[in-house]
N, C-alpha and C. Protein backbone atom coordinates (compact mmCIF):
# COMPACT_ATOMS: atom_id res chain seq x y z
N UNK A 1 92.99 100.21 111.17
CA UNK A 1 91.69 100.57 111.69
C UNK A 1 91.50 99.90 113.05
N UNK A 2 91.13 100.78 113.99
CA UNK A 2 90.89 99.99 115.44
C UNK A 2 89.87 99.79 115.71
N UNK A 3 88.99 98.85 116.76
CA UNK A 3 87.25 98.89 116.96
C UNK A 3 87.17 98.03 116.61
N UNK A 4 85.67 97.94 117.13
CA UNK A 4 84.88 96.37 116.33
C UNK A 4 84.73 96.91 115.21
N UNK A 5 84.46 95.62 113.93
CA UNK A 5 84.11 95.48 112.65
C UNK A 5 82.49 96.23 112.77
N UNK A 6 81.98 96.00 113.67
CA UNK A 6 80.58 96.52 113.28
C UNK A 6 80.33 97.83 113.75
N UNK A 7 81.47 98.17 114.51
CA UNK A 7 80.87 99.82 114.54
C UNK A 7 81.60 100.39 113.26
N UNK A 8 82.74 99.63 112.86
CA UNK A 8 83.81 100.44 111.93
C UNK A 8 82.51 100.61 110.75
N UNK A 9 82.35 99.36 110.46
CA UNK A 9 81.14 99.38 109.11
C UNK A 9 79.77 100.33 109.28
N UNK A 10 79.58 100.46 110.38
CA UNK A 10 77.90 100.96 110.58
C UNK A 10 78.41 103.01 110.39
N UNK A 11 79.66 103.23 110.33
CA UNK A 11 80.11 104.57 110.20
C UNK A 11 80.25 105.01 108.67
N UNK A 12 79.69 103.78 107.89
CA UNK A 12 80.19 103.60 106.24
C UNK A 12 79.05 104.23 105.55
N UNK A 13 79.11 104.70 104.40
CA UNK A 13 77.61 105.38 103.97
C UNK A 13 77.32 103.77 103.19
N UNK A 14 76.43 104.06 102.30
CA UNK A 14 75.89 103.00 100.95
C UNK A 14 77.33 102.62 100.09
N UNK A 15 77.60 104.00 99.13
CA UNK A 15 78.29 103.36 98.48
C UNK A 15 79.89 102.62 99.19
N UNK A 16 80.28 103.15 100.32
CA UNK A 16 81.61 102.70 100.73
C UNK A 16 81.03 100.71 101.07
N UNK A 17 79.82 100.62 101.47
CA UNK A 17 79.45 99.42 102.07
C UNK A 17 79.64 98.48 100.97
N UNK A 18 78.85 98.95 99.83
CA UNK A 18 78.55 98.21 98.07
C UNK A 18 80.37 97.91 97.68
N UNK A 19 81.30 98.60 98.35
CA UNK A 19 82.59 98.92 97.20
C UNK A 19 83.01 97.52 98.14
N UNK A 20 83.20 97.34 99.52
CA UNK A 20 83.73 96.36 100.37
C UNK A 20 83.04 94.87 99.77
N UNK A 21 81.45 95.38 99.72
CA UNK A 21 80.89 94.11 99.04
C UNK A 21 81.02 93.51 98.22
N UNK A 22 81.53 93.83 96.88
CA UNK A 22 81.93 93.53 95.67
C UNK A 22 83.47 93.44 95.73
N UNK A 23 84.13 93.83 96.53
CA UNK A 23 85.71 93.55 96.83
C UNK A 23 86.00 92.54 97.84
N UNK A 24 85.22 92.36 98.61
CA UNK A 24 85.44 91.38 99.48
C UNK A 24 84.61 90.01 99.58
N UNK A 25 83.44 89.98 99.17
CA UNK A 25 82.45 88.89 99.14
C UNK A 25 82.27 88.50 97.52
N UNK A 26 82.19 89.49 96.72
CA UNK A 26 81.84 89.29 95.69
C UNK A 26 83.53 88.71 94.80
N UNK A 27 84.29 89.45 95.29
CA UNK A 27 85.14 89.51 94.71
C UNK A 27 85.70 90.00 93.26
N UNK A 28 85.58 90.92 93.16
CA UNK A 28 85.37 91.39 91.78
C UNK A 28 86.79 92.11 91.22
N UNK A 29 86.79 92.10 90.04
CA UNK A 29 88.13 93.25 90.01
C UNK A 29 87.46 94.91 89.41
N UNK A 30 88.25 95.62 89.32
CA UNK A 30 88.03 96.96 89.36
C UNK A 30 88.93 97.64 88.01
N UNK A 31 88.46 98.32 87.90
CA UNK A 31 89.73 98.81 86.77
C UNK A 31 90.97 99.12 86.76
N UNK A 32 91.31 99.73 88.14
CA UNK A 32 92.32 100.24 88.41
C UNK A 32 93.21 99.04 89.13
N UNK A 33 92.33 98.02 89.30
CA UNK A 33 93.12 96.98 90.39
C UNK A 33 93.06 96.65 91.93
N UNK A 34 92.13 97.85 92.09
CA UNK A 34 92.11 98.26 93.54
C UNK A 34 91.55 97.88 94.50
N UNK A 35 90.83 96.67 93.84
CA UNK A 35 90.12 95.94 94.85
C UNK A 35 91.13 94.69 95.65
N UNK A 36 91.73 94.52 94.41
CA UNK A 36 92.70 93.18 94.28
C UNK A 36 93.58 93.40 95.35
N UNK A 37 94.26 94.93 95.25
CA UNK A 37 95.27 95.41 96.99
C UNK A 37 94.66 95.35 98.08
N UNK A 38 93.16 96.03 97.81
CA UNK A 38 92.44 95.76 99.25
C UNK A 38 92.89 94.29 99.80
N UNK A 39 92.40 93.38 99.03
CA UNK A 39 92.55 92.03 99.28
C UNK A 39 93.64 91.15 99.77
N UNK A 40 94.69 91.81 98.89
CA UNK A 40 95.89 91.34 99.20
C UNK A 40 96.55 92.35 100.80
N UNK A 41 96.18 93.54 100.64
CA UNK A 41 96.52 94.45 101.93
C UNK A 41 95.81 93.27 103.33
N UNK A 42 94.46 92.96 103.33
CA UNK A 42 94.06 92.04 104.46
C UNK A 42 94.37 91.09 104.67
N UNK A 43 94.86 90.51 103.79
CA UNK A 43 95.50 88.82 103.73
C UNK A 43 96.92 88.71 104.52
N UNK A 44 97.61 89.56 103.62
CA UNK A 44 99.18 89.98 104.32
C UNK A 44 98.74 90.91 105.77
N UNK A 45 98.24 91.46 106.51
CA UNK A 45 98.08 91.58 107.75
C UNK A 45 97.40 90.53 108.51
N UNK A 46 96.43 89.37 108.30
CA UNK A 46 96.69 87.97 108.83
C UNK A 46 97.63 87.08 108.77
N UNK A 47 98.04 87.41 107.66
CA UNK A 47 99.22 86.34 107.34
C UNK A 47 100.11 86.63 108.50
N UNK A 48 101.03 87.95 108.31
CA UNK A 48 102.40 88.58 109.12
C UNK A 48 101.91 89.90 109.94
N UNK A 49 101.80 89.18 111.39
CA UNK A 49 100.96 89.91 112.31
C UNK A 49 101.94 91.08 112.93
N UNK A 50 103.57 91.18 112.50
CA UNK A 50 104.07 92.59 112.97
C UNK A 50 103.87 93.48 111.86
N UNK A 51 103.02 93.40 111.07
CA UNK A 51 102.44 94.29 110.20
C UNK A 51 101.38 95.61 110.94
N UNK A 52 101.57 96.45 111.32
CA UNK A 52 101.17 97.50 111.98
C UNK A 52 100.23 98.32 111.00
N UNK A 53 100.77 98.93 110.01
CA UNK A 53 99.95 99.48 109.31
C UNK A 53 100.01 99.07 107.32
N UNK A 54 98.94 99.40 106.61
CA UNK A 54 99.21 99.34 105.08
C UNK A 54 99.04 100.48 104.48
N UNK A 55 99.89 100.92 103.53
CA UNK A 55 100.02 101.43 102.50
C UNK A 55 99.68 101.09 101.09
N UNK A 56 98.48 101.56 100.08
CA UNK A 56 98.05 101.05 99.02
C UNK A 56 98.83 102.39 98.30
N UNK A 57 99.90 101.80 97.21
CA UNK A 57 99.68 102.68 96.08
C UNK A 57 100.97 103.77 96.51
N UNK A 58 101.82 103.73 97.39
CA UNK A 58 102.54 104.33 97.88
C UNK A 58 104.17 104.72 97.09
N UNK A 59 104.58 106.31 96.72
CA UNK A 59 104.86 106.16 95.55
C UNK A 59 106.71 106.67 96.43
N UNK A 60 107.47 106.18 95.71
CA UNK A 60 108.97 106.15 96.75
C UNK A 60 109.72 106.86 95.18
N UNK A 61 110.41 107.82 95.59
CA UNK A 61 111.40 108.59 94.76
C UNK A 61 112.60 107.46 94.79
N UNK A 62 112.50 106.95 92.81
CA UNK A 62 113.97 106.39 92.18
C UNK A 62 112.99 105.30 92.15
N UNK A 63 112.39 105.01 92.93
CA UNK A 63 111.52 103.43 92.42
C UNK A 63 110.04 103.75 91.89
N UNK A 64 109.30 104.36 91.87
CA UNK A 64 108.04 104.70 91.96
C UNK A 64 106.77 103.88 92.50
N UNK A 65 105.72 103.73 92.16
CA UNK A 65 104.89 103.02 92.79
C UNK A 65 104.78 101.72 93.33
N UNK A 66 104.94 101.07 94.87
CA UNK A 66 104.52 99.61 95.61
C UNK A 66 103.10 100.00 95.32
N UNK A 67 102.01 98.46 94.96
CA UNK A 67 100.88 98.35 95.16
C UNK A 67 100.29 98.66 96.62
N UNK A 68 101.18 97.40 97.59
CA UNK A 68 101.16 97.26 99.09
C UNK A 68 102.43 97.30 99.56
N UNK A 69 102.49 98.22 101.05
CA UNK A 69 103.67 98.72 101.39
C UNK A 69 102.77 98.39 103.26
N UNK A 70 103.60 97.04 103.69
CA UNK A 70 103.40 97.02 105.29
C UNK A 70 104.73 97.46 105.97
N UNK A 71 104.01 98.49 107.07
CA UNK A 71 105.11 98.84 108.64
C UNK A 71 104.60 97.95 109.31
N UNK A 72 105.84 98.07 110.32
CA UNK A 72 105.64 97.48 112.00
C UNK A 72 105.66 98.59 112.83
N UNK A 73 105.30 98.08 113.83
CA UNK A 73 105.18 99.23 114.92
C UNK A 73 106.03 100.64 114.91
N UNK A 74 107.37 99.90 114.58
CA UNK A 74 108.15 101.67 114.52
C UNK A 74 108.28 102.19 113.26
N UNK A 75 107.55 101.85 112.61
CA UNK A 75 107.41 102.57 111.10
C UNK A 75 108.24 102.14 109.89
N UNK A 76 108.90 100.96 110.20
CA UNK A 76 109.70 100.02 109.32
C UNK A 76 109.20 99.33 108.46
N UNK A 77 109.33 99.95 106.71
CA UNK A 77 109.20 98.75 105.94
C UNK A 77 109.22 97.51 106.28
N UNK A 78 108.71 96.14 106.61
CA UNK A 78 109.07 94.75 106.35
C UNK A 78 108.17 94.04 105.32
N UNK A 79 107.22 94.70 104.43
CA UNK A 79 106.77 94.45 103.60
C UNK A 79 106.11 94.81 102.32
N UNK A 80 106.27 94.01 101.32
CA UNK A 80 105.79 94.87 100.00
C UNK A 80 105.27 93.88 99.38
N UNK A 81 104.24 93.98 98.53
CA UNK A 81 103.43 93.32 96.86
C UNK A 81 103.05 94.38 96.37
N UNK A 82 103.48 93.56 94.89
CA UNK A 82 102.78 93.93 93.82
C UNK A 82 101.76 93.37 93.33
N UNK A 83 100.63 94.11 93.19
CA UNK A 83 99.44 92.87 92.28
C UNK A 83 98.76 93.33 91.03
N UNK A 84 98.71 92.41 90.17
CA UNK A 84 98.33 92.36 89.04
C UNK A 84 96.61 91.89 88.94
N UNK A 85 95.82 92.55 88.38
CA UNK A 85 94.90 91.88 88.37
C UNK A 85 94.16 91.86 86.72
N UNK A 86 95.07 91.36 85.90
CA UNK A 86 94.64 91.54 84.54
C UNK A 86 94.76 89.61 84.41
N UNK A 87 94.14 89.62 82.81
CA UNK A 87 93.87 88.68 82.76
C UNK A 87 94.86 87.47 81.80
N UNK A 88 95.69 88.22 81.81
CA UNK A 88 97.42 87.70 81.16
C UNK A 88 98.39 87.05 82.62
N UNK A 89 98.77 86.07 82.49
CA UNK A 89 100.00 85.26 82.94
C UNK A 89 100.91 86.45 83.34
N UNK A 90 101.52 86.27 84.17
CA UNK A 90 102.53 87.17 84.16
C UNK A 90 104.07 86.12 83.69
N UNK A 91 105.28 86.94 83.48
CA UNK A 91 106.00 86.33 82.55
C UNK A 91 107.34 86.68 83.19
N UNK A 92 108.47 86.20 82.65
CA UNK A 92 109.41 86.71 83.32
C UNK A 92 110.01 88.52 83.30
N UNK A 93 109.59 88.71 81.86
CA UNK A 93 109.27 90.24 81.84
C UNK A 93 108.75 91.03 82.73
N UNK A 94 107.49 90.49 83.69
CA UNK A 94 107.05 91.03 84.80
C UNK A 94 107.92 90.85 85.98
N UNK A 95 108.67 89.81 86.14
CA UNK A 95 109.04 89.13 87.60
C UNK A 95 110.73 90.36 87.22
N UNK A 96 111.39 90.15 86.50
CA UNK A 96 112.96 91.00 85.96
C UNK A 96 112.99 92.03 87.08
N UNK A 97 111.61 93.74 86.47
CA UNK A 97 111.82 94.66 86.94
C UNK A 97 111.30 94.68 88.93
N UNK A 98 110.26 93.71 89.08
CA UNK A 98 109.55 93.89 90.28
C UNK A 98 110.74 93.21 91.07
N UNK A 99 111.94 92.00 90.82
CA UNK A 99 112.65 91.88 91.37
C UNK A 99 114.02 92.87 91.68
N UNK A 100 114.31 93.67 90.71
CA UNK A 100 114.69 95.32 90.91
C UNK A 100 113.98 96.07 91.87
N UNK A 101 113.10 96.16 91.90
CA UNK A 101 112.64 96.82 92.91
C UNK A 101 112.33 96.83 94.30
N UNK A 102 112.45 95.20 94.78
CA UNK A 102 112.35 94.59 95.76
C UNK A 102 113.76 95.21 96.25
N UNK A 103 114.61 94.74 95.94
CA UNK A 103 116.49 95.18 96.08
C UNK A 103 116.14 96.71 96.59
N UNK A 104 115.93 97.53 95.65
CA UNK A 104 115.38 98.97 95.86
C UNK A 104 115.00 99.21 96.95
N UNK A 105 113.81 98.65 97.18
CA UNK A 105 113.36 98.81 98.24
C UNK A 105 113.86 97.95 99.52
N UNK A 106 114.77 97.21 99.63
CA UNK A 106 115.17 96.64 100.58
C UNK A 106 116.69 97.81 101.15
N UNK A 107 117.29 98.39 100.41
CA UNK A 107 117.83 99.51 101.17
C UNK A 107 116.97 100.53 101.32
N UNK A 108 115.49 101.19 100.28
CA UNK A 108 115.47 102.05 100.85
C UNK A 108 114.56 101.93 102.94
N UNK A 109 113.97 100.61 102.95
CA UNK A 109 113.89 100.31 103.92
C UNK A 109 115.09 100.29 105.21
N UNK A 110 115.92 100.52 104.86
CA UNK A 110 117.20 100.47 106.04
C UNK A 110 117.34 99.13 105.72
N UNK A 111 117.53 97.78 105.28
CA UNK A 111 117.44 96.72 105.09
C UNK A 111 116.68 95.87 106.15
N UNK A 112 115.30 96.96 106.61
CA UNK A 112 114.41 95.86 107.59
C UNK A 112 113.16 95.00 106.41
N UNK A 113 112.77 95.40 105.28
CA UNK A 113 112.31 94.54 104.30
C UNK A 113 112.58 92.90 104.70
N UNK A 114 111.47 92.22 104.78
CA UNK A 114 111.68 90.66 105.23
C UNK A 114 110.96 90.08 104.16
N UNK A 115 109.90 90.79 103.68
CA UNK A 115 109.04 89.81 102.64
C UNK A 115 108.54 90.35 101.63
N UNK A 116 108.37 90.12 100.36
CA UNK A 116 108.35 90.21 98.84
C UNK A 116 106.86 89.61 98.12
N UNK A 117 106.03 90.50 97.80
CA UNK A 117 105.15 89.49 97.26
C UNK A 117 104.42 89.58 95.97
N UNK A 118 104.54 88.97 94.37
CA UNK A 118 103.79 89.27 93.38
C UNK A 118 102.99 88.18 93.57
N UNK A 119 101.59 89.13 93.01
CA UNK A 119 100.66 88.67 93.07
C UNK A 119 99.40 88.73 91.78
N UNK A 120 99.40 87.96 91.10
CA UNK A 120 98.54 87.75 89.88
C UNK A 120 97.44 87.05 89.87
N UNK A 121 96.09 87.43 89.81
CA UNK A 121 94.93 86.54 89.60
C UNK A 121 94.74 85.42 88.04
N UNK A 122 96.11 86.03 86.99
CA UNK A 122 95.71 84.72 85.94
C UNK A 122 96.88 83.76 86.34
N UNK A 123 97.52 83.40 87.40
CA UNK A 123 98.62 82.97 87.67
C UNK A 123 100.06 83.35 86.81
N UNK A 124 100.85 82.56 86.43
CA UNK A 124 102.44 83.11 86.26
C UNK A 124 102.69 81.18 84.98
N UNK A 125 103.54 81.86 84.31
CA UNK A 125 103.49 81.06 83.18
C UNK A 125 104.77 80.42 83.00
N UNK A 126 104.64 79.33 82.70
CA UNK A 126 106.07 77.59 83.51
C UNK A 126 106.87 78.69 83.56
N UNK A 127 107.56 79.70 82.49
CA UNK A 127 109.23 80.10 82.36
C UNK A 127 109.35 80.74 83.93
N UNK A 128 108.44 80.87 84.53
CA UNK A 128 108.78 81.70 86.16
C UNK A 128 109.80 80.91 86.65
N UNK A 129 109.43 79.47 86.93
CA UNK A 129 110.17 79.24 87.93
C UNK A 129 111.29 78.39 87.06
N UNK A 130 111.57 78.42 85.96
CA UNK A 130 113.17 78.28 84.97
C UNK A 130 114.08 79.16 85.59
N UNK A 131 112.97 80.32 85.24
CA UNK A 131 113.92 82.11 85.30
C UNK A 131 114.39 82.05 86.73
N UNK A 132 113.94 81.73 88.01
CA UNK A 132 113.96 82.11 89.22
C UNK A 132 115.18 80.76 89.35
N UNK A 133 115.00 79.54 88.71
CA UNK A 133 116.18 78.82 89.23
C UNK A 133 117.09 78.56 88.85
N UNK A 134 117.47 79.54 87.45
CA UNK A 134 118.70 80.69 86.46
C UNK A 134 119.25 81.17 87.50
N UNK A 135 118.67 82.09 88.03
CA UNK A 135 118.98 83.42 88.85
C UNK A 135 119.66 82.95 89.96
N UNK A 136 121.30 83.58 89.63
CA UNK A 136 121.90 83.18 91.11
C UNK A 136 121.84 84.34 92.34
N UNK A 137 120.92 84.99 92.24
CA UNK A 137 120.67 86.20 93.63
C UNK A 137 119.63 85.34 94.19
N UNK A 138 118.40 84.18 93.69
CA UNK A 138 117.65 83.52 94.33
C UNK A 138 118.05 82.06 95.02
N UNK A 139 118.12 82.04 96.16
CA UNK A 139 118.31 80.80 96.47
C UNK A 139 117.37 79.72 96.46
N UNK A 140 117.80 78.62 96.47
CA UNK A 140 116.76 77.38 96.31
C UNK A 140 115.49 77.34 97.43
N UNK A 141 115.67 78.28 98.68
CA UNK A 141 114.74 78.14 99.48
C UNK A 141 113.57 79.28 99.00
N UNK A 142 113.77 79.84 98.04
CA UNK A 142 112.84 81.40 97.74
C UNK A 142 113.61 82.83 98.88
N UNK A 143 114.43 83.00 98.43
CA UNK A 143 115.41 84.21 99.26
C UNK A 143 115.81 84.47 98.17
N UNK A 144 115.97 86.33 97.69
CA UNK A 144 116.64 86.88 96.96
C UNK A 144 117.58 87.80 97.63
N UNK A 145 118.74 87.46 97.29
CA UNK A 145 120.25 87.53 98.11
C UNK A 145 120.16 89.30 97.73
N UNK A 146 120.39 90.46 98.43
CA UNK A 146 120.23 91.60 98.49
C UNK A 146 121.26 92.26 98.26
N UNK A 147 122.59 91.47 99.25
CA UNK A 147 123.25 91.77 99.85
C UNK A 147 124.00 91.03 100.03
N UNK A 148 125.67 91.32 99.58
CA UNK A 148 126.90 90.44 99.95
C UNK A 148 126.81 90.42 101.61
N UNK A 149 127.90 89.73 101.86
CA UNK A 149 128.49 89.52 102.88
C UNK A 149 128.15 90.23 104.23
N UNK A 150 127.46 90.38 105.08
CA UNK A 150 127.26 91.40 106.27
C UNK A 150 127.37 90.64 107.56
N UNK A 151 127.67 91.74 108.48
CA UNK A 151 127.63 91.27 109.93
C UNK A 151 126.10 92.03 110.27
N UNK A 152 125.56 91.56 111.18
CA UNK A 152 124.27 92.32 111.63
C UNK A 152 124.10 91.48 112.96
N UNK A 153 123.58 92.19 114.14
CA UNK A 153 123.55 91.65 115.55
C UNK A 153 121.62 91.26 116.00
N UNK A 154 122.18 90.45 116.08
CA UNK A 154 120.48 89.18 115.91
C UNK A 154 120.12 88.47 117.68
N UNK A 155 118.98 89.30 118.23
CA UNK A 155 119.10 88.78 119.08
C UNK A 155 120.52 87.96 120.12
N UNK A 156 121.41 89.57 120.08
CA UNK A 156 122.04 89.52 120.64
C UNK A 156 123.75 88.77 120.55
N UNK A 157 123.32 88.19 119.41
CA UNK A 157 124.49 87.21 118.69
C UNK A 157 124.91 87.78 117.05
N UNK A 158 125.98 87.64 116.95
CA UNK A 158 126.43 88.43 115.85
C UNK A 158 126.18 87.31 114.88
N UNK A 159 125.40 87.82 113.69
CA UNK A 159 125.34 87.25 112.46
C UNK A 159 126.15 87.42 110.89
N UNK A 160 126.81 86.83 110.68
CA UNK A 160 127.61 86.99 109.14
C UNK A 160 127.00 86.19 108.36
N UNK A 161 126.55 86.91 107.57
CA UNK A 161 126.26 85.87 105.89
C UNK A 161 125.49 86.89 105.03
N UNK A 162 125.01 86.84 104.22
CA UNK A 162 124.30 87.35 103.06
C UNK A 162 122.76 88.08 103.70
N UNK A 163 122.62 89.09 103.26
CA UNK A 163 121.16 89.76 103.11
C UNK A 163 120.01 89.21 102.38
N UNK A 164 118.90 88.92 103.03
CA UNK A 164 118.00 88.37 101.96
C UNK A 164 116.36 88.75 101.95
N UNK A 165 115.85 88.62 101.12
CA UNK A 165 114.18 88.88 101.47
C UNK A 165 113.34 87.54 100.88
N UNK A 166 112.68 87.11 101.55
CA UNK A 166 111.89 86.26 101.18
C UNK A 166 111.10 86.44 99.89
N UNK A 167 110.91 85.75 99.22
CA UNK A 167 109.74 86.17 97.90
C UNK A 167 108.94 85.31 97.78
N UNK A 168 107.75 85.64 97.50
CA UNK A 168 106.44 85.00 97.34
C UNK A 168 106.02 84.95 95.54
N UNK A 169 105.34 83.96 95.14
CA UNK A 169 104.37 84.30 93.56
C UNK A 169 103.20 83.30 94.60
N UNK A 170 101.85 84.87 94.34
CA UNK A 170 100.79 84.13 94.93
C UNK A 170 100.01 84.41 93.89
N UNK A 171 98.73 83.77 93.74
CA UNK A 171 97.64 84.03 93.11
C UNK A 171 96.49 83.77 93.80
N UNK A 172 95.51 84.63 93.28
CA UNK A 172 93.91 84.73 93.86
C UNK A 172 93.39 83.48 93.13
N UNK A 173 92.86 82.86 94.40
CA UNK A 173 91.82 81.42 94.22
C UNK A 173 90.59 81.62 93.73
N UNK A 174 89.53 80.75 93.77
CA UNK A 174 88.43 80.92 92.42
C UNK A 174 87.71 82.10 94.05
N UNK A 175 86.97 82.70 92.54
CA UNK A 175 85.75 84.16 93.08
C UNK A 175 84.91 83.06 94.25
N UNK A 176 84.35 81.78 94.34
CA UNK A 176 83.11 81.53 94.79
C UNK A 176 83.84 81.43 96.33
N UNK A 177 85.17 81.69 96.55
CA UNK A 177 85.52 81.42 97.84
C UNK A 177 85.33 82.86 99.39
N UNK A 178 84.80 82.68 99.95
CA UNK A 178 84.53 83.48 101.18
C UNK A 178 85.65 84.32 102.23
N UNK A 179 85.98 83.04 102.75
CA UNK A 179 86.68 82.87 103.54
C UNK A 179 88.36 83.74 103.39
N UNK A 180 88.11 85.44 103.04
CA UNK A 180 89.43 86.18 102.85
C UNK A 180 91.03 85.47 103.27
N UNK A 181 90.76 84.73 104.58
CA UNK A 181 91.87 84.68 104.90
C UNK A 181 92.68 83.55 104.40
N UNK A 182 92.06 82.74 103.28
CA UNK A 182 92.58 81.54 102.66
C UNK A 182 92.42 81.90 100.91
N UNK A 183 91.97 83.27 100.83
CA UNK A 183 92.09 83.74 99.09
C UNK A 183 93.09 83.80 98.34
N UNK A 184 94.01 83.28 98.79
CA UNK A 184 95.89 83.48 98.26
C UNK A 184 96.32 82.50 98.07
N UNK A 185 96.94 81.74 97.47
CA UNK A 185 97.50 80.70 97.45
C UNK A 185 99.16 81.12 96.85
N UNK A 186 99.97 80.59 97.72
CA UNK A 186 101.97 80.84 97.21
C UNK A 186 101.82 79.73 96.39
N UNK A 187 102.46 80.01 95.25
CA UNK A 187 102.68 78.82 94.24
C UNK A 187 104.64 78.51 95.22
N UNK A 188 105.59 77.33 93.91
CA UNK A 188 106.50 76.82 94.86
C UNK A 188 107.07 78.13 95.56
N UNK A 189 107.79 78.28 96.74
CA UNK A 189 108.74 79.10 96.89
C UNK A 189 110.35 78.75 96.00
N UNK A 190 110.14 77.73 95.40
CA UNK A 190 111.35 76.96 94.79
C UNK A 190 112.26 76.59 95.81
């Protein structure tokens, strides 16, 4: 969206104004979840500013539905979350398939995918980070290895080593907080 915030809003009827209010100030969840992407869609475009545009809900043949799907300027995947907004832990059962799909989606991106993000408002339960430091595709810094061995040309200098995408486990901080751009918190990257 381009413009000031206050002409963008003053173009809004009642109910579009009430839905931002309760998703953004109030903080509320929704049935479908959909407030929770809004949230997470604005956060991840402050966060990672070559984020150009978002995608909520965006559905990719062989993988099916990303919650949030960010481009950069030339229309390149470099980002994805999933968010959960139920009131269960998520478990390693959740983290298994969404880390399948990250992979997925990191070729079907051309391998420009840089960052990974689940996201749960009841947080994620101890076995996460057992499971994640089991897993030899994750490295100790939070990188899930994509990709054997590659050459790729990096600012001009040839790079060899492994493919990777960063991964995030964030969760939504308490409702009474305002301030959108600090509503996230990354638990370890391990």
């Amino acid at each position: 969206m381009k413009g000031g915030w206050h002409k963008i809003y003053d173009g809004f009827n009642e109910e579009a104004l009430r839905a931002l209010y309760e998703c953004f100030v109030k903080k509320k969840l929704d049935r479908k979840g959909r407030y929770l992407e809004y949230r997470v869609a604005q956060w991840l475009t402050r966060r990672n500013k070559a984020i150009d545009k978002i995608d909520i809900d965006k559905r990719f043949p062989k993988i099916g539905e990303i919650d949030v799907v960010g481009y950069d300027k030339k229309g390149n995947i470099i980002c994805i979350a999933e968010c959960k907004a139920r009131k269960s832990k998520a478990s390693k059962e959740d983290i298994d398939p969404w880390l399948k799909n990250v992979e997925l989606m990191f070729n079907e991106s051309k391998e420009k995918l840089q960052e990974a993000y689940f996201v749960n408002v009841a947080g994620f339960t101890d076995g996460i980070k057992n499971r994640m430091l089991e897993d030899k595709k994750i490295t100790k810094d939070g990188k899930l290895i994509v990709s054997g061995l590659a050459a790729r040309l990096i600012k001009g200098a040839i790079y060899i080593g492994k493919l990777t995408v960063d991964i995030y486990f964030c969760e939504e901080r308490g409702k009474n907080k305002t301030d959108i751009s600090v509503g996230f918190k990354k638990i370890d990257r391990l």
